[in-house]
N, C-alpha and C. Protein backbone atom coordinates (compact mmCIF):
# COMPACT_ATOMS: atom_id res chain seq x y z
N UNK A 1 131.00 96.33 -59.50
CA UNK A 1 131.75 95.65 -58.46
C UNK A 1 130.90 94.48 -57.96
N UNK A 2 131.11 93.41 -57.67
CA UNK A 2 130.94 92.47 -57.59
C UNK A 2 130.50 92.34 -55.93
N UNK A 3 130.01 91.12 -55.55
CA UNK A 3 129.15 91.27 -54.09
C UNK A 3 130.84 90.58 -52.95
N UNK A 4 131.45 89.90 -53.57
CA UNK A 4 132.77 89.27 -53.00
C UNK A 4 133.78 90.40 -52.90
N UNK A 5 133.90 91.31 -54.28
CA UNK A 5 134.63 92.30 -54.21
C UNK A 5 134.13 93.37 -52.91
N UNK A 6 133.08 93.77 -53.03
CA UNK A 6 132.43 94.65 -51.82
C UNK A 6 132.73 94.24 -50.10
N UNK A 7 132.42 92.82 -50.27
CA UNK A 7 132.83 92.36 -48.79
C UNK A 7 134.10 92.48 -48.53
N UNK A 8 135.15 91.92 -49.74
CA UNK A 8 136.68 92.30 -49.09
C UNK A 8 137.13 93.43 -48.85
N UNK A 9 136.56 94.76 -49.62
CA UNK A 9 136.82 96.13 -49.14
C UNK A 9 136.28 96.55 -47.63
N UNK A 10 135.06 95.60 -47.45
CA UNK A 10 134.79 95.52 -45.89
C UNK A 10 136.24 95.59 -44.60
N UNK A 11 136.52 94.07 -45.45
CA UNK A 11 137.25 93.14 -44.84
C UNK A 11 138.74 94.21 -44.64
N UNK A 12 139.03 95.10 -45.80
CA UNK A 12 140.10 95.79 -45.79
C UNK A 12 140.14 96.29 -45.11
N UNK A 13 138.59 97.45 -44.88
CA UNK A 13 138.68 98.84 -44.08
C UNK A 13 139.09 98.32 -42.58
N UNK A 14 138.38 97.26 -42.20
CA UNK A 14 138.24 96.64 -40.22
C UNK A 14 140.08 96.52 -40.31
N UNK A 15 140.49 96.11 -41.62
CA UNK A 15 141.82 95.60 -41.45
C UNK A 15 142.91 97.14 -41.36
N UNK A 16 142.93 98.00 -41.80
CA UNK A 16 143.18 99.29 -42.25
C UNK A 16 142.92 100.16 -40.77
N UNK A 17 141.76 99.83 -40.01
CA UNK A 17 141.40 100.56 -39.29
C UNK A 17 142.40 99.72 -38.21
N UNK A 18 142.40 98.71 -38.23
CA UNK A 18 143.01 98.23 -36.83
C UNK A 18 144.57 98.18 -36.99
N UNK A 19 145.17 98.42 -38.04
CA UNK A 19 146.70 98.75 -38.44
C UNK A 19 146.89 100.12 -38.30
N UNK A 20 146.17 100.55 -38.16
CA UNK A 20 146.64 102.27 -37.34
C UNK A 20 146.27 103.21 -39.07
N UNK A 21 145.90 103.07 -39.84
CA UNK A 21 145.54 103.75 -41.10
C UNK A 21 144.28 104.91 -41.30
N UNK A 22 144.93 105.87 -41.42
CA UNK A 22 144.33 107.26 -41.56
C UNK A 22 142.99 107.00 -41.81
N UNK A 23 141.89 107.49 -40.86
CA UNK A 23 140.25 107.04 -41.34
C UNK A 23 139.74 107.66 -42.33
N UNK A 24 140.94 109.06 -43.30
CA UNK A 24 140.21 109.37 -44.43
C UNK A 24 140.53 108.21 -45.74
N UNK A 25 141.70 107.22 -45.25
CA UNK A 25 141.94 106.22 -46.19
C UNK A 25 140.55 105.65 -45.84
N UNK A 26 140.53 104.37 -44.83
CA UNK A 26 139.35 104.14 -45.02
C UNK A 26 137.97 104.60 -45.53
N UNK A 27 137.63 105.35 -45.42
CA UNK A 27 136.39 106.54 -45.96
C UNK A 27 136.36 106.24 -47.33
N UNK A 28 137.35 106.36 -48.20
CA UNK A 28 137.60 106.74 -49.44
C UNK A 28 137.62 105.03 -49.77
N UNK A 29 137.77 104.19 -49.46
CA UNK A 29 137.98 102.71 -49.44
C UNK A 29 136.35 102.32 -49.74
N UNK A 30 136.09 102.59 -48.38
CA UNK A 30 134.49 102.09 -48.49
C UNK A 30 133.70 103.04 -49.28
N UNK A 31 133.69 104.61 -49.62
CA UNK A 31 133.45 104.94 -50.75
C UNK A 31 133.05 104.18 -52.01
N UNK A 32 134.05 103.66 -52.43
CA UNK A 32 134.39 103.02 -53.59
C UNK A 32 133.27 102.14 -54.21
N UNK A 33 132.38 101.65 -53.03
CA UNK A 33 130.89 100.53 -53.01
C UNK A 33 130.29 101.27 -53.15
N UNK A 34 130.20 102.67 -53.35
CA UNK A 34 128.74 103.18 -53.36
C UNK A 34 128.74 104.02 -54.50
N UNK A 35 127.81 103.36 -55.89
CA UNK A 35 127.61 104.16 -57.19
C UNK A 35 127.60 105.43 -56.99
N UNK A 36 128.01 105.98 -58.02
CA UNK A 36 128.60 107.32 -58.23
C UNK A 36 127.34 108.06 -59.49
N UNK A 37 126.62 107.58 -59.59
CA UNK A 37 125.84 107.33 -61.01
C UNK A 37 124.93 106.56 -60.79
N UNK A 38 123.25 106.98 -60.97
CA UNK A 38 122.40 106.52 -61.08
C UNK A 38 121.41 106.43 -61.70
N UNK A 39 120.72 105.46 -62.07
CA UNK A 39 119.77 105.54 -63.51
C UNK A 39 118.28 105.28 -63.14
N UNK A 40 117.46 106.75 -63.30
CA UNK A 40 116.39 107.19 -62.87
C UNK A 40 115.48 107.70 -63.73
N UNK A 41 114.08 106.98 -63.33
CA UNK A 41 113.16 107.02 -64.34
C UNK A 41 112.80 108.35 -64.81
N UNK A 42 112.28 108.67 -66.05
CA UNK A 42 112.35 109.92 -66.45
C UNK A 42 110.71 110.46 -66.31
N UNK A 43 110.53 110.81 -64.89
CA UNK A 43 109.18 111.17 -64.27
C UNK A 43 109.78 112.17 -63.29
N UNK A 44 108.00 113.25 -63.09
CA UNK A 44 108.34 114.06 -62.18
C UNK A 44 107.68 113.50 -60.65
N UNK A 45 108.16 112.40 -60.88
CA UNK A 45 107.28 111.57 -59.06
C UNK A 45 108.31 111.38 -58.20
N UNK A 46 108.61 111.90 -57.36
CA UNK A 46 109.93 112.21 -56.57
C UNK A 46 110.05 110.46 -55.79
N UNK A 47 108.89 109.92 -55.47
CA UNK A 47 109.02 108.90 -54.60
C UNK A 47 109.69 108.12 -55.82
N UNK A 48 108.92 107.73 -56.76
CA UNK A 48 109.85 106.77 -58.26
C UNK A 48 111.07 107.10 -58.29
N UNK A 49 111.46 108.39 -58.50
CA UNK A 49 112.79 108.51 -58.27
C UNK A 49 113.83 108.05 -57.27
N UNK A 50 113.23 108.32 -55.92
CA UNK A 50 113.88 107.57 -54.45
C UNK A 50 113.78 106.59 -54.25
N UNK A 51 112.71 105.55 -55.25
CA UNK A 51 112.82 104.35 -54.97
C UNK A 51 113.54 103.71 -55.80
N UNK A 52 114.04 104.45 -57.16
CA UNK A 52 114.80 103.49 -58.25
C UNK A 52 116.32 103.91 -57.39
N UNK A 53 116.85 104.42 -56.70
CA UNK A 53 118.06 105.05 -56.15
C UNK A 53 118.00 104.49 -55.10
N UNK A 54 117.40 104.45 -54.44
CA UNK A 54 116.89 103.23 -52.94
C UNK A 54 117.50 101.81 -53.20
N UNK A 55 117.17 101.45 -54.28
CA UNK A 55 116.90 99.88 -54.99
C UNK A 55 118.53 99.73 -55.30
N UNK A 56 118.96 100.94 -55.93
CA UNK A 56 120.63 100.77 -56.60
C UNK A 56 121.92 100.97 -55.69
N UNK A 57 121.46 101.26 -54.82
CA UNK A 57 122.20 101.58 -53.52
C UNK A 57 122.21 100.03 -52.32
N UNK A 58 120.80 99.23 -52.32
CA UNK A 58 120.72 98.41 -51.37
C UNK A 58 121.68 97.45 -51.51
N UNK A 59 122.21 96.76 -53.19
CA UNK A 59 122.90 96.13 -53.26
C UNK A 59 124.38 96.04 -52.61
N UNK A 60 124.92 97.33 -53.24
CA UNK A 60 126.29 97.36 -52.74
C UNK A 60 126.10 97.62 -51.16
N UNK A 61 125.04 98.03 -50.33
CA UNK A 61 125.13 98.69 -48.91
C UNK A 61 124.99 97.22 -48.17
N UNK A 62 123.93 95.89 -48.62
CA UNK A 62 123.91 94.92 -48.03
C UNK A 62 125.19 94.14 -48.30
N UNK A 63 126.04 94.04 -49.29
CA UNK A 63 127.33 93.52 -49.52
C UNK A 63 128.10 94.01 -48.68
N UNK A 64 128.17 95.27 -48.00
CA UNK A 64 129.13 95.61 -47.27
C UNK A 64 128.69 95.44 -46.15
N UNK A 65 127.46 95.31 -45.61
CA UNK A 65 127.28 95.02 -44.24
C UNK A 65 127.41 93.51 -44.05
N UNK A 66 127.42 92.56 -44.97
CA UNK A 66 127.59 91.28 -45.08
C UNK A 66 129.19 91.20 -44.62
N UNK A 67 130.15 91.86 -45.37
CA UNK A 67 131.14 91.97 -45.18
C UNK A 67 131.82 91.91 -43.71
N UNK A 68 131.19 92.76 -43.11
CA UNK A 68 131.58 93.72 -41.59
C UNK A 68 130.96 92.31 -40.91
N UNK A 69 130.12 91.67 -41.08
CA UNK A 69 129.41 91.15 -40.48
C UNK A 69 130.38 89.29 -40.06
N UNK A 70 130.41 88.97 -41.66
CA UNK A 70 131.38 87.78 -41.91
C UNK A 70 132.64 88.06 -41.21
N UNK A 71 133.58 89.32 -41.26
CA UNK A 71 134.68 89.64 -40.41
C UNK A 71 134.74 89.44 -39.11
N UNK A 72 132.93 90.05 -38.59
CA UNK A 72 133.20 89.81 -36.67
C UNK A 72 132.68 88.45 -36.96
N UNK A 73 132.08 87.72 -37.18
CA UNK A 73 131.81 86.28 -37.01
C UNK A 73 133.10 85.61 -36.80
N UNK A 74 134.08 86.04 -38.04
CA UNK A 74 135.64 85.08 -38.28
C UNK A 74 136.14 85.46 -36.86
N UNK A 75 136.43 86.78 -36.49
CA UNK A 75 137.56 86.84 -35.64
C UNK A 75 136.28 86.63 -34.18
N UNK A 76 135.41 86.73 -33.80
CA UNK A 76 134.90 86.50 -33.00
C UNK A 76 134.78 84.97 -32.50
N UNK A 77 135.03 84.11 -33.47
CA UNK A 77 134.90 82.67 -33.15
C UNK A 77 136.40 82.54 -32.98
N UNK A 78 137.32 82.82 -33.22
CA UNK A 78 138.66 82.85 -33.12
C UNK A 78 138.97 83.01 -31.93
N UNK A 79 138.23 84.52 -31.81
CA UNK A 79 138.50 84.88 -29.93
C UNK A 79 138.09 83.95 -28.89
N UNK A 80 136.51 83.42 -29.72
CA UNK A 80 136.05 82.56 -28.24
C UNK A 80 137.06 81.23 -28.10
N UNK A 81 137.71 80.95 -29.01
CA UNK A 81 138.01 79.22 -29.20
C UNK A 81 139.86 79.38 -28.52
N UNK A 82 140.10 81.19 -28.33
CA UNK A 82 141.33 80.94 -28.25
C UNK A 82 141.19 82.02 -26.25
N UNK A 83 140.72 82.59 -26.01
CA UNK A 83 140.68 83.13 -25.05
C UNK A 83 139.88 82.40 -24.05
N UNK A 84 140.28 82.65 -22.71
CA UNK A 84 139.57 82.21 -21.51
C UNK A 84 138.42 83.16 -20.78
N UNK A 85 138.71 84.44 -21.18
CA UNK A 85 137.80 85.49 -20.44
C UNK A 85 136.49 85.12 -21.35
N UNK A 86 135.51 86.10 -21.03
CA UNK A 86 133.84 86.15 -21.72
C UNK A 86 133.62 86.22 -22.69
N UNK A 87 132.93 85.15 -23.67
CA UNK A 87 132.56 85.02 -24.80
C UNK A 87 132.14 85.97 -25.15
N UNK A 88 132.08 86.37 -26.49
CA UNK A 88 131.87 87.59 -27.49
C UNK A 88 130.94 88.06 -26.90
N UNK A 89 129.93 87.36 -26.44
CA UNK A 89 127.96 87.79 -26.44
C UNK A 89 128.18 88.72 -24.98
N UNK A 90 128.99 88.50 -24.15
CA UNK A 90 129.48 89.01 -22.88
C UNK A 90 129.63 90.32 -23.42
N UNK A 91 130.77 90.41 -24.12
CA UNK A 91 131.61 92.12 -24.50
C UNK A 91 130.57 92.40 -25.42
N UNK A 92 129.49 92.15 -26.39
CA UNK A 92 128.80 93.10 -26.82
C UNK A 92 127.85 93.38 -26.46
N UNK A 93 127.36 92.48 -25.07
CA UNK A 93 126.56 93.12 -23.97
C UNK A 93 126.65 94.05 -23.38
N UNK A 94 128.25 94.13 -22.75
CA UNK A 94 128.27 95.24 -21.84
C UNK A 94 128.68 96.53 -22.64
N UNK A 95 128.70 95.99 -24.52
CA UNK A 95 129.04 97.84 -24.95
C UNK A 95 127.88 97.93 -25.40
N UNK A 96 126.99 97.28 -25.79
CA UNK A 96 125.25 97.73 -25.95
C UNK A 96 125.30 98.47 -24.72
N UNK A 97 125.03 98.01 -23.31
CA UNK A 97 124.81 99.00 -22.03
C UNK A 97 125.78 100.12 -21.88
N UNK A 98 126.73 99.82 -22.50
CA UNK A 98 127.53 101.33 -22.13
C UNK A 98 126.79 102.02 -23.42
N UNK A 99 126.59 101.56 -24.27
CA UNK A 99 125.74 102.85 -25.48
C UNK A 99 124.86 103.41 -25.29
N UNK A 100 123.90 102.40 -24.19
CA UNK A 100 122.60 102.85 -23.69
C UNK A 100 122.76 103.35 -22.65
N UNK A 101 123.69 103.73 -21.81
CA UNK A 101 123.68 104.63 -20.75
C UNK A 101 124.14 106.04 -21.19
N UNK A 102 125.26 105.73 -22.36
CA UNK A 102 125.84 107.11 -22.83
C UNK A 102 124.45 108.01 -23.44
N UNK A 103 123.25 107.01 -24.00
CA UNK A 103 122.36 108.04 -24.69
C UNK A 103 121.56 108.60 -23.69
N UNK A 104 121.73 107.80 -22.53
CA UNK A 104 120.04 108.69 -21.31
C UNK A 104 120.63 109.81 -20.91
């Protein structure tokens, strides 16, 4: 799967999730980016092993956080350019502090 293909399954799930769609669809969506099959050196060194599986995993995991990422950028500049209330940096201020109060 391709690094464009990975981001639009991003792009699907935020889209899927906010159309009211069952979160085991999504699950199984974003699934789909993460190899099923991995090709590991034929040693008994457990770290070689976790690091060739480490390495085959980062690709598709940074494509999809690229994804999630390019999505709030799009609709976040959308929001600021079309709404009057508090720029984005406002609302993910005050849900950082509500996260950090929910953990004390």
């Amino acid at each position: 799967m391709t690094e464009s293909e990975i981001q639009l399954k991003a792009i699907a799930a935020l889209t899927a999730l906010r159309g009211g769609v069952a979160q085991d669809y999504v699950s199984d969506l974003l699934g789909e980016v993460i190899p099923t099959r991995f090709l590991v050196p034929d040693t008994d060194d457990a770290v070689e092993v976790g690091a060739a599986v480490l390495t085959q995993l980062t690709g598709p995991v940074s494509a999809l956080v690229r994804g999630f990422i390019l999505a709030f950028e799009t609709v976040a500049d959308a929001y600021d350019q079309t709404e009057s209330g508090g720029p984005t940096e406002q609302i993910l201020q005050a849900l950082a502090l509500a996260i950090a109060s929910d953990t004390e």
